[in-house]
Protein backbone atom coordinates (compact mmCIF):
# COMPACT_ATOMS: atom_id res chain seq x y z
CA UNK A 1 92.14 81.36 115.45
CA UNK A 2 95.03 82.89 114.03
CA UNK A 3 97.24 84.96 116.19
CA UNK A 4 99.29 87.68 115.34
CA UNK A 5 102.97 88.18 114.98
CA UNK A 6 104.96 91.02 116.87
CA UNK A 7 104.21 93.35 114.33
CA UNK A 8 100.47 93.00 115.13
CA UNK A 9 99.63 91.38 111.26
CA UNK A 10 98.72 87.88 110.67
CA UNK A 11 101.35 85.80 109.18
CA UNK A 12 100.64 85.09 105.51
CA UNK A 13 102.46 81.76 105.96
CA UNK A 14 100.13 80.93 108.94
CA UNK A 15 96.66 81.23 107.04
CA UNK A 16 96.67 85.25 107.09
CA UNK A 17 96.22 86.89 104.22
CA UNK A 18 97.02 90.97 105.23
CA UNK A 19 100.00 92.36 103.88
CA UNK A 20 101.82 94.35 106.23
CA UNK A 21 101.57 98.21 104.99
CA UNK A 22 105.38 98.94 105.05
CA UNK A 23 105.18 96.50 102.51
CA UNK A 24 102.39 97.45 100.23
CA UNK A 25 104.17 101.39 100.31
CA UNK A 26 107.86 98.96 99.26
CA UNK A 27 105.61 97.72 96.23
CA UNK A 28 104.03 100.56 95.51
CA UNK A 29 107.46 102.44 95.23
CA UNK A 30 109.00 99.62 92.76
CA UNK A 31 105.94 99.74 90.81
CA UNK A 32 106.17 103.58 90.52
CA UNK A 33 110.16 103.26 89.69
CA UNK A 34 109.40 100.83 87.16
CA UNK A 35 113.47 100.14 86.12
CA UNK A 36 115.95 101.06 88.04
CA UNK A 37 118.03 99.50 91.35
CA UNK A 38 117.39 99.78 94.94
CA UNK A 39 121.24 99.60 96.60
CA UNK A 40 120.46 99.62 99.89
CA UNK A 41 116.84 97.97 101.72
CA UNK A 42 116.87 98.15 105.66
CA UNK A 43 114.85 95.47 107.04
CA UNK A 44 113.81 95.34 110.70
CA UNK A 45 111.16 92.81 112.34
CA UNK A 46 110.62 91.31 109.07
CA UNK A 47 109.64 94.76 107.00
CA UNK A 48 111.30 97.04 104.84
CA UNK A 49 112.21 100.39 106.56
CA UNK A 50 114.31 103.06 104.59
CA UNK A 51 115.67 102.16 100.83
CA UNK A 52 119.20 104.43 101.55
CA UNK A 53 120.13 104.87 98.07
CA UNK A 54 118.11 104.16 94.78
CA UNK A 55 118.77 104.63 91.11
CA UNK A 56 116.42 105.18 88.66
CA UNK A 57 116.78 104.26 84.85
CA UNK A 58 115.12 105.35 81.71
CA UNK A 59 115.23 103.14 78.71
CA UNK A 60 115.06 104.88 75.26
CA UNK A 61 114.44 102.57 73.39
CA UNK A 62 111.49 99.64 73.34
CA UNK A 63 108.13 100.23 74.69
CA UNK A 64 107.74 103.21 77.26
C-alpha cells in the first residue's frame, strides 16, 4: 500500500496518481493566462504557493 508524503497526497513517482490541488489551481492559472511570464513561483514542501509577480501578453497577430 502506498503511503503518503507530508503533504498527505500520494507520490505520483511512487505509484500515486492524485495531483496535489495547489497544483491543479498553478495549471489552471497558466492555462487561463495562456501567454505571458510568471517572474516569481514560491515553492514550499514541494508545491507552488504565491506567483509574486506575473505578466500577461496579448499577441495581435496569428490565431487568438
Amino acid at each position: 500500500m502506498l503511503e503518503p508524503d507530508r503533504t498527505g497526497v500520494q507520490d505520483s513517482t511512487r505509484g500515486g496518481d492524485r495531483l496535489p490541488a495547489a497544483w491543479r489551481e498553478f495549471i489552471r492559472f497558466c492555462k487561463d493566462l495562456r501567454h505571458g511570464e510568471i517572474e516569481r513561483l514560491s515553492i514550499q514542501d514541494g508545491l507552488p504557493v504565491l506567483a509574486e509577480v506575473t505578466k500577461r501578453k496579448i499577441k495581435f497577430n496569428g490565431p487568438p
